[in-house]
Protein backbone atom coordinates (compact mmCIF):
# COMPACT_ATOMS: atom_id res chain seq x y z
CA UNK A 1 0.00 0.00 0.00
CA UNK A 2 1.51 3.60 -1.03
CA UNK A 3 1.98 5.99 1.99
CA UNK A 4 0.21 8.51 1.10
CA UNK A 5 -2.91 5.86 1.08
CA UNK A 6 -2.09 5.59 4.93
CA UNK A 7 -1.24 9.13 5.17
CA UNK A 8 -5.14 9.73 3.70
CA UNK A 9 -6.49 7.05 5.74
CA UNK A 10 -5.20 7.77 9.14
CA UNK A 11 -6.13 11.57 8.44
CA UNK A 12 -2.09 12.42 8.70
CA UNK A 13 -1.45 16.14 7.55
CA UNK A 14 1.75 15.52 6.26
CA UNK A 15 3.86 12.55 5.17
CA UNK A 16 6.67 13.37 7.95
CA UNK A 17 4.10 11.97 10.63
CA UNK A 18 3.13 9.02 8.57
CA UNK A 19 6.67 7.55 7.80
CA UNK A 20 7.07 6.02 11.60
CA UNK A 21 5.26 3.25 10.12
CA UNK A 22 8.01 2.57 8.00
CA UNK A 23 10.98 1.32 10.22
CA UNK A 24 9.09 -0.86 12.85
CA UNK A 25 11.00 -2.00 15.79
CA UNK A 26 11.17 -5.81 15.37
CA UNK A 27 10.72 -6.60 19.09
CA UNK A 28 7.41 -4.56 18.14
CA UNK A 29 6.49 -6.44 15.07
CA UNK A 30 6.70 -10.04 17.32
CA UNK A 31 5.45 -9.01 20.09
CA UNK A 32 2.29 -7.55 17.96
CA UNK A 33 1.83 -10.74 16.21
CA UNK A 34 2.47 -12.92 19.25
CA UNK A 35 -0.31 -10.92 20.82
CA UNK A 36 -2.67 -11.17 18.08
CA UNK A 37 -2.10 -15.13 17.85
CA UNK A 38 -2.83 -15.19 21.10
CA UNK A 39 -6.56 -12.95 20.91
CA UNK A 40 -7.39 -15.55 18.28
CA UNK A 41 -6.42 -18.61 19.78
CA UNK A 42 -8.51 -16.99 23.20
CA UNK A 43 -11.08 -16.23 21.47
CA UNK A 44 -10.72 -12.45 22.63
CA UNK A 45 -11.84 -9.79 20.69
CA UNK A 46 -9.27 -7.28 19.01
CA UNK A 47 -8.23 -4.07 20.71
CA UNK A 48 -10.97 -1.36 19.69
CA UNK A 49 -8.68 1.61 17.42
CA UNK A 50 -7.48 4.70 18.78
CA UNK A 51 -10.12 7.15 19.25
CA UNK A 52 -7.98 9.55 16.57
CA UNK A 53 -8.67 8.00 13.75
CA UNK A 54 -11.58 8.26 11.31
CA UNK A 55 -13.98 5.22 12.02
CA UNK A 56 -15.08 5.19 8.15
CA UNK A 57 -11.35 4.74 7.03
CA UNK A 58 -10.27 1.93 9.26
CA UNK A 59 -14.02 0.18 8.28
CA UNK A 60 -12.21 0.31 4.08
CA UNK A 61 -8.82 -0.16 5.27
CA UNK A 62 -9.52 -3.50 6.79
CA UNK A 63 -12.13 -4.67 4.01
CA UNK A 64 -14.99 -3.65 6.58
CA UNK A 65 -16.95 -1.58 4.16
CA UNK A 66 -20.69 -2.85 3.74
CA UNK A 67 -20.99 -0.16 0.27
């Protein structure tokens, strides 16, 4: 996915505050994906998204769109 479609989607102003997306820690990266194993195998429901961001954009950015 481009940038500037995550710039657009998470309502960023300017591609400077989008690009610390780019160069994840990998400690970060494994322990998200550990943790995310984990809420499926638990049957736990996924962290609710930061308050921030447009509701509409994270419903097309993760195929959630009913249009």
């Amino acid at each position: 996915m481009p940038l500037t479609d995550v710039q657009w989607v998470m309502d960023h102003a300017n591609l400077f505050t989008t690009q610390r997306y780019l160069n994840p820690v990998t400690e970060d990266v494994i322990a998200g994906l550990l943790a995310f194993h984990a809420r499926q195998r638990d049957g736990d429901p996924a962290a609710p998204p930061a308050t921030e961001y447009r509701a509409e954009s994270l419903q097309i950015l993760f195929g959630e769109d009913e249009s």
